[in-house]
PDB file of N, CA and C in Angstrom:
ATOM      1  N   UNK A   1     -30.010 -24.259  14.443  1.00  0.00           N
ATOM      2  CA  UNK A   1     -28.615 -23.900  14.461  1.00  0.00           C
ATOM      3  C   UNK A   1     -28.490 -22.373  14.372  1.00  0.00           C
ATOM      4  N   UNK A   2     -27.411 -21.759  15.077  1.00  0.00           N
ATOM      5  CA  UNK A   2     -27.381 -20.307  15.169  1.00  0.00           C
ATOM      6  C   UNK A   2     -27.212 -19.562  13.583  1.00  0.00           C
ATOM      7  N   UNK A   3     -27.729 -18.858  13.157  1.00  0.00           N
ATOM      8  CA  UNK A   3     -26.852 -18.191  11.715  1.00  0.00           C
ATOM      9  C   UNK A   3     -25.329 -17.592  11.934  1.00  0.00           C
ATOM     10  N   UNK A   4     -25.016 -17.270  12.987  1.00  0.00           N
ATOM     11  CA  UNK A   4     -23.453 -16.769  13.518  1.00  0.00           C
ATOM     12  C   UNK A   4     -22.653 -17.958  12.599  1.00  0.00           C
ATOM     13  N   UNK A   5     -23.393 -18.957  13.453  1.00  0.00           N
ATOM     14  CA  UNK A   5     -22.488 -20.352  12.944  1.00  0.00           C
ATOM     15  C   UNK A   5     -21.944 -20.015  11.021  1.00  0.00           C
ATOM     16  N   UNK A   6     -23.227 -20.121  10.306  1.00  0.00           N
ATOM     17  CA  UNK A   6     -22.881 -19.665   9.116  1.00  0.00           C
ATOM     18  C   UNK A   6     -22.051 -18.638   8.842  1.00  0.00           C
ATOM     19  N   UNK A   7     -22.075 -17.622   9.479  1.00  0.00           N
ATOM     20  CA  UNK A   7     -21.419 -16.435   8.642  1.00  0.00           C
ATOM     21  C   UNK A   7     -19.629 -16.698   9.025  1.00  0.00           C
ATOM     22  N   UNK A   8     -19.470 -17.557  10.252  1.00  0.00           N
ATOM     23  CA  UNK A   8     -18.417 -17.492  10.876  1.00  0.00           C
ATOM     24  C   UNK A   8     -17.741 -18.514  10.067  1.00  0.00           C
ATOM     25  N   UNK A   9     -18.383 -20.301   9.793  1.00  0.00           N
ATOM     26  CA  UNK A   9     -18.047 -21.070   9.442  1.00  0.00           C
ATOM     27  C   UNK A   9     -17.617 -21.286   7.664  1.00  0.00           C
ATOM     28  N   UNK A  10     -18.682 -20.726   6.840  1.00  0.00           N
ATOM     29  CA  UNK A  10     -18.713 -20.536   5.801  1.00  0.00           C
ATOM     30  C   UNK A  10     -17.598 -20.338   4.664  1.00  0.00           C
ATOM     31  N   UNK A  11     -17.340 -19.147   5.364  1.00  0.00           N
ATOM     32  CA  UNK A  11     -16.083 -18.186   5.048  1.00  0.00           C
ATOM     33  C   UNK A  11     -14.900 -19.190   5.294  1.00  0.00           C
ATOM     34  N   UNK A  12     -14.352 -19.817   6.337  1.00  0.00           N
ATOM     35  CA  UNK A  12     -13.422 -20.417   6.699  1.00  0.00           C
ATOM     36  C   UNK A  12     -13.141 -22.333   5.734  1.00  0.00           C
ATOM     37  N   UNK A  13     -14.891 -22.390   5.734  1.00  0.00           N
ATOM     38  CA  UNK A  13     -14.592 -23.793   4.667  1.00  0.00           C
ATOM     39  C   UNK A  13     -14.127 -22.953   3.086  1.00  0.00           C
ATOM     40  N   UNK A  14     -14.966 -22.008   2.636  1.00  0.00           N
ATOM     41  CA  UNK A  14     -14.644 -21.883   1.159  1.00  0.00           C
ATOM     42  C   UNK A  14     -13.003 -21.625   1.108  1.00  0.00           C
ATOM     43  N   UNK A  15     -12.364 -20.704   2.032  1.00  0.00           N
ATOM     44  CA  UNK A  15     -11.247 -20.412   2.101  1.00  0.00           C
ATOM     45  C   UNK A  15     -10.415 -21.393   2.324  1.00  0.00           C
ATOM     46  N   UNK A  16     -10.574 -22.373   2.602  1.00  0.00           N
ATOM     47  CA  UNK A  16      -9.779 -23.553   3.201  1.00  0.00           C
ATOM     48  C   UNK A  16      -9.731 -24.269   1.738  1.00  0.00           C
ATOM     49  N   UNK A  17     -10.958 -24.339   0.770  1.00  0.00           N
ATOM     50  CA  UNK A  17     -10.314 -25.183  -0.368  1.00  0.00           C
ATOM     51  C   UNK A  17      -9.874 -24.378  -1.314  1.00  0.00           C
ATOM     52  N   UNK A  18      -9.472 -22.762  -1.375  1.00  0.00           N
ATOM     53  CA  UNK A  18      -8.500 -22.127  -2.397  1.00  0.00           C
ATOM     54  C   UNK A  18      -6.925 -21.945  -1.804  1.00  0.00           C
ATOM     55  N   UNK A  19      -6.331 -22.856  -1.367  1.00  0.00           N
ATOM     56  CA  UNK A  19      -5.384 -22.754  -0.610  1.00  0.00           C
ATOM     57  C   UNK A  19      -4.240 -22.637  -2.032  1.00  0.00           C
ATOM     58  N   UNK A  20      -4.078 -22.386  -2.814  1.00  0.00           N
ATOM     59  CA  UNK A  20      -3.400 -22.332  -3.512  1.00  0.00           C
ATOM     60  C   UNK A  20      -3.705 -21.055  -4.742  1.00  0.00           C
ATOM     61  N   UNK A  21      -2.318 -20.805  -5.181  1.00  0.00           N
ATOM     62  CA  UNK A  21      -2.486 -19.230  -5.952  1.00  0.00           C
ATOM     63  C   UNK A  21      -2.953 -19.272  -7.283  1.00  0.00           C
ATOM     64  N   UNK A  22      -3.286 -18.846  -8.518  1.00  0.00           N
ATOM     65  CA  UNK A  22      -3.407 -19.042  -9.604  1.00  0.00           C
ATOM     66  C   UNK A  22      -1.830 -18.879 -10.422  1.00  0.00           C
ATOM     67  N   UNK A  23      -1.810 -18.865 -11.473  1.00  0.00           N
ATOM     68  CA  UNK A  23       0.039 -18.429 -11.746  1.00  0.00           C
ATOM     69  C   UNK A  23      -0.213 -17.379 -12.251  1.00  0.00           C
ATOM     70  N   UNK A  24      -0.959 -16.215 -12.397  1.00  0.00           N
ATOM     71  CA  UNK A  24      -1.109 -14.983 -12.984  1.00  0.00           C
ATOM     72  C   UNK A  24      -0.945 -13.787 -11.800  1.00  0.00           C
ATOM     73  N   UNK A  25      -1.304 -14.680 -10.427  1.00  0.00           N
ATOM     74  CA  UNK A  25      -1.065 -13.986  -9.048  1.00  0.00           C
ATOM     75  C   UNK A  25       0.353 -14.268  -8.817  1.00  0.00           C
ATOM     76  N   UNK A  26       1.056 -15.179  -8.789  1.00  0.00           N
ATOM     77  CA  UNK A  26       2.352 -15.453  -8.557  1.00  0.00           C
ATOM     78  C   UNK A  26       3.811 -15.020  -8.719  1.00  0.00           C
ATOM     79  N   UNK A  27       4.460 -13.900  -8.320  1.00  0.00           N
ATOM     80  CA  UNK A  27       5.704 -12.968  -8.958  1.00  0.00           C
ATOM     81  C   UNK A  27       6.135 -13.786 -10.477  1.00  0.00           C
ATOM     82  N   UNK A  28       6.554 -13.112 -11.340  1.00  0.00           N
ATOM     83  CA  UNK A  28       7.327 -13.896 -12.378  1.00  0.00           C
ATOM     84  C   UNK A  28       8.857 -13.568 -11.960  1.00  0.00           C
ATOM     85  N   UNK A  29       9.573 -14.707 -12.151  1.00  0.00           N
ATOM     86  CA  UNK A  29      10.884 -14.469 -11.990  1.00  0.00           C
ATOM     87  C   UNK A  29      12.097 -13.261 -12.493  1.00  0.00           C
ATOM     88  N   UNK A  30      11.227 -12.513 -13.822  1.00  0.00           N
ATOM     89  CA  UNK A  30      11.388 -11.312 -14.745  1.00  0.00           C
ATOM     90  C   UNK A  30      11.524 -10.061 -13.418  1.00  0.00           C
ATOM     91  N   UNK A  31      10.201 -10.146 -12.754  1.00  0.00           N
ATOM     92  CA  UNK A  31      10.129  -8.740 -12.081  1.00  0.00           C
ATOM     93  C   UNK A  31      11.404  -9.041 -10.305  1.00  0.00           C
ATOM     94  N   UNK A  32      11.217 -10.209 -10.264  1.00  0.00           N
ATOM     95  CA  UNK A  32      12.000 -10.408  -8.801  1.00  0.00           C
ATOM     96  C   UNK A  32      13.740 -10.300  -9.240  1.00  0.00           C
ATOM     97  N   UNK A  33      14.117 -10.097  -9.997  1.00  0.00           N
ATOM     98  CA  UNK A  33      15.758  -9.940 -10.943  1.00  0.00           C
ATOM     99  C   UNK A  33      16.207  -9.263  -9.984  1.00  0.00           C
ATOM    100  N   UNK A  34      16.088  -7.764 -10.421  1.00  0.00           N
ATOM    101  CA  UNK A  34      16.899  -6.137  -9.894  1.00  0.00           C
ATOM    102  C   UNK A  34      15.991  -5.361 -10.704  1.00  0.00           C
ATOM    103  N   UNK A  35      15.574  -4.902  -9.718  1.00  0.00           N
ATOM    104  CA  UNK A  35      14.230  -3.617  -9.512  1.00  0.00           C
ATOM    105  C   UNK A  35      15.198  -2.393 -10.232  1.00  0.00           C
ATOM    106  N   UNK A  36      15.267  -1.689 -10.984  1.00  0.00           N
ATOM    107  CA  UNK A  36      16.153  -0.173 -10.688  1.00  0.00           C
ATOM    108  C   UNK A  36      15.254   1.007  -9.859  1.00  0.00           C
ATOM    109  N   UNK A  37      16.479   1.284  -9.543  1.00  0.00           N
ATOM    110  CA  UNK A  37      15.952   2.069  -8.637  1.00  0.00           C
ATOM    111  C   UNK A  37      16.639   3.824  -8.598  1.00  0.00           C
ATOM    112  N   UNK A  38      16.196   4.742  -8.842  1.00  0.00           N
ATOM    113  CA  UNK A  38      16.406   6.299  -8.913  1.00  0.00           C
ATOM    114  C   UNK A  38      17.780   6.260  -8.322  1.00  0.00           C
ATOM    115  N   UNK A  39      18.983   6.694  -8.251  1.00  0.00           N
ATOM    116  CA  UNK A  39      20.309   7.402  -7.452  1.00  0.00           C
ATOM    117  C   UNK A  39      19.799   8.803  -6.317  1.00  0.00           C
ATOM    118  N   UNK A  40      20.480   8.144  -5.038  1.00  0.00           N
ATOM    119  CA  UNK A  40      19.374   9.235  -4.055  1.00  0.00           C
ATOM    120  C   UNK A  40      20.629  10.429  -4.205  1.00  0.00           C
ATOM    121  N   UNK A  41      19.940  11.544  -3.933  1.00  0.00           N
ATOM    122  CA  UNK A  41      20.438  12.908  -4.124  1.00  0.00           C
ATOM    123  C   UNK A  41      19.583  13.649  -3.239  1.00  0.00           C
ATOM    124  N   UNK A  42      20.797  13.951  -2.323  1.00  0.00           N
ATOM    125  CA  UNK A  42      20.871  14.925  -1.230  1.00  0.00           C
ATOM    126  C   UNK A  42      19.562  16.044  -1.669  1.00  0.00           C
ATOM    127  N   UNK A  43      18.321  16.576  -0.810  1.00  0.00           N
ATOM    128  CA  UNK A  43      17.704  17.586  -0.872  1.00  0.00           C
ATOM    129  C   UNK A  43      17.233  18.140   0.128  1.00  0.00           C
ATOM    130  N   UNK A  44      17.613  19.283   0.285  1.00  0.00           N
ATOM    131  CA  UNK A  44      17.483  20.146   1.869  1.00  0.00           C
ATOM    132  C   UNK A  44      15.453  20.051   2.061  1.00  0.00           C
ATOM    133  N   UNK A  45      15.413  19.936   3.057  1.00  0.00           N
ATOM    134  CA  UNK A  45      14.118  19.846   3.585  1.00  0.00           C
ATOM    135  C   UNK A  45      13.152  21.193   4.267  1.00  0.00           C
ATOM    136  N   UNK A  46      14.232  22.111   3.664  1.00  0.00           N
ATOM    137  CA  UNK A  46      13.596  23.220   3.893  1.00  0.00           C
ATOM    138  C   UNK A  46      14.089  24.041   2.493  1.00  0.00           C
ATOM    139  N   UNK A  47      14.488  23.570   1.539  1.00  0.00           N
ATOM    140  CA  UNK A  47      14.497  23.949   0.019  1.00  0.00           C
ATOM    141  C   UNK A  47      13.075  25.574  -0.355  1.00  0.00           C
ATOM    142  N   UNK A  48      12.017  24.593   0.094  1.00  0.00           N
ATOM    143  CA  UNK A  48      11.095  25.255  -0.979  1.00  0.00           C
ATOM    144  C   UNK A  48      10.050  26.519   0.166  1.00  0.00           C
ATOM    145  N   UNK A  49      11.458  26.706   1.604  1.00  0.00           N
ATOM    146  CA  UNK A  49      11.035  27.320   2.250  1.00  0.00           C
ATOM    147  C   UNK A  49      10.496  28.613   1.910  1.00  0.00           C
ATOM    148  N   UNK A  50       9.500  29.671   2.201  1.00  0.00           N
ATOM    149  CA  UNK A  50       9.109  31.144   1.842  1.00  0.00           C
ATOM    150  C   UNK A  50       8.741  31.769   3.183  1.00  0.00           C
ATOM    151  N   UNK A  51      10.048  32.861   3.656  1.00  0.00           N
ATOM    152  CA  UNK A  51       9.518  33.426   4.630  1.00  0.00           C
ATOM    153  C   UNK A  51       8.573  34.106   4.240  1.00  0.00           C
ATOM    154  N   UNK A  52       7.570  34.020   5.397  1.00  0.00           N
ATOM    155  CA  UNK A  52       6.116  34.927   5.887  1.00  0.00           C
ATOM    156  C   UNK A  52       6.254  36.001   6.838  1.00  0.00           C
ATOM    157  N   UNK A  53       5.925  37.780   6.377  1.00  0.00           N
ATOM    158  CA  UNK A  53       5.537  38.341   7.530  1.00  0.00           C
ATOM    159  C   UNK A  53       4.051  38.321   7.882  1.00  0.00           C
ATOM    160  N   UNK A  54       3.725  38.745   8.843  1.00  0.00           N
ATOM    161  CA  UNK A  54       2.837  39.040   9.567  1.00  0.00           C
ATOM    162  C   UNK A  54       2.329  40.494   8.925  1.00  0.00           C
ATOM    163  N   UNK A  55       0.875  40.811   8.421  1.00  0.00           N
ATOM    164  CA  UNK A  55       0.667  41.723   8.120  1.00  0.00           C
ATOM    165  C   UNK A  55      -0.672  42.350   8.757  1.00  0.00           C
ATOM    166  N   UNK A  56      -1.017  43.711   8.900  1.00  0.00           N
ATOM    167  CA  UNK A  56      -2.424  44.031   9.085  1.00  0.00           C
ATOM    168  C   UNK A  56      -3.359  43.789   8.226  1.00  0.00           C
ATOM    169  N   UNK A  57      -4.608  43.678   8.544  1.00  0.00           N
ATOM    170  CA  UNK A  57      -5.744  43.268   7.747  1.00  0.00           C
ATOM    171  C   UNK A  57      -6.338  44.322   7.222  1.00  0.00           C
ATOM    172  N   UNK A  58      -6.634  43.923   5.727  1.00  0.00           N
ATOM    173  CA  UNK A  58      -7.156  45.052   5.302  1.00  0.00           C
ATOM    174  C   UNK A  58      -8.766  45.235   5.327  1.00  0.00           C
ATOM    175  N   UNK A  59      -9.322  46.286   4.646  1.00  0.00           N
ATOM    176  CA  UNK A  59     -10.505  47.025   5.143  1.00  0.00           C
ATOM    177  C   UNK A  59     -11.067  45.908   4.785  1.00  0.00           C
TER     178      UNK A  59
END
């Protein structure tokens, strides 16, 4: 029998009998409520702009 077979098949039986979640993986109903969330406030996107000149190089 090919080993492909194994590496391909393997994977797909073990996975096939954890078809179900543990309850420690599972959202608790606590966190799915209302998330809060920050108040958005306007901030210019060129705020923390610093014009640059162009200078000669020194020695």
């Amino acid at each position: 029998m090919k080993p492909s077979l194994f590496v391909v098949g393997l994977p797909l039986l073990v996975g096939s009998c954890a078809s179900t979640l543990p309850p420690d993986v599972v959202a608790s109903p606590a966190a799915v409520e209302q998330p809060s969330a920050r108040p958005a406030a306007y901030r210019s996107p060129i705020s923390g702009y610093v014009t640059r000149q162009p200078v000669d190089p020194k020695p």
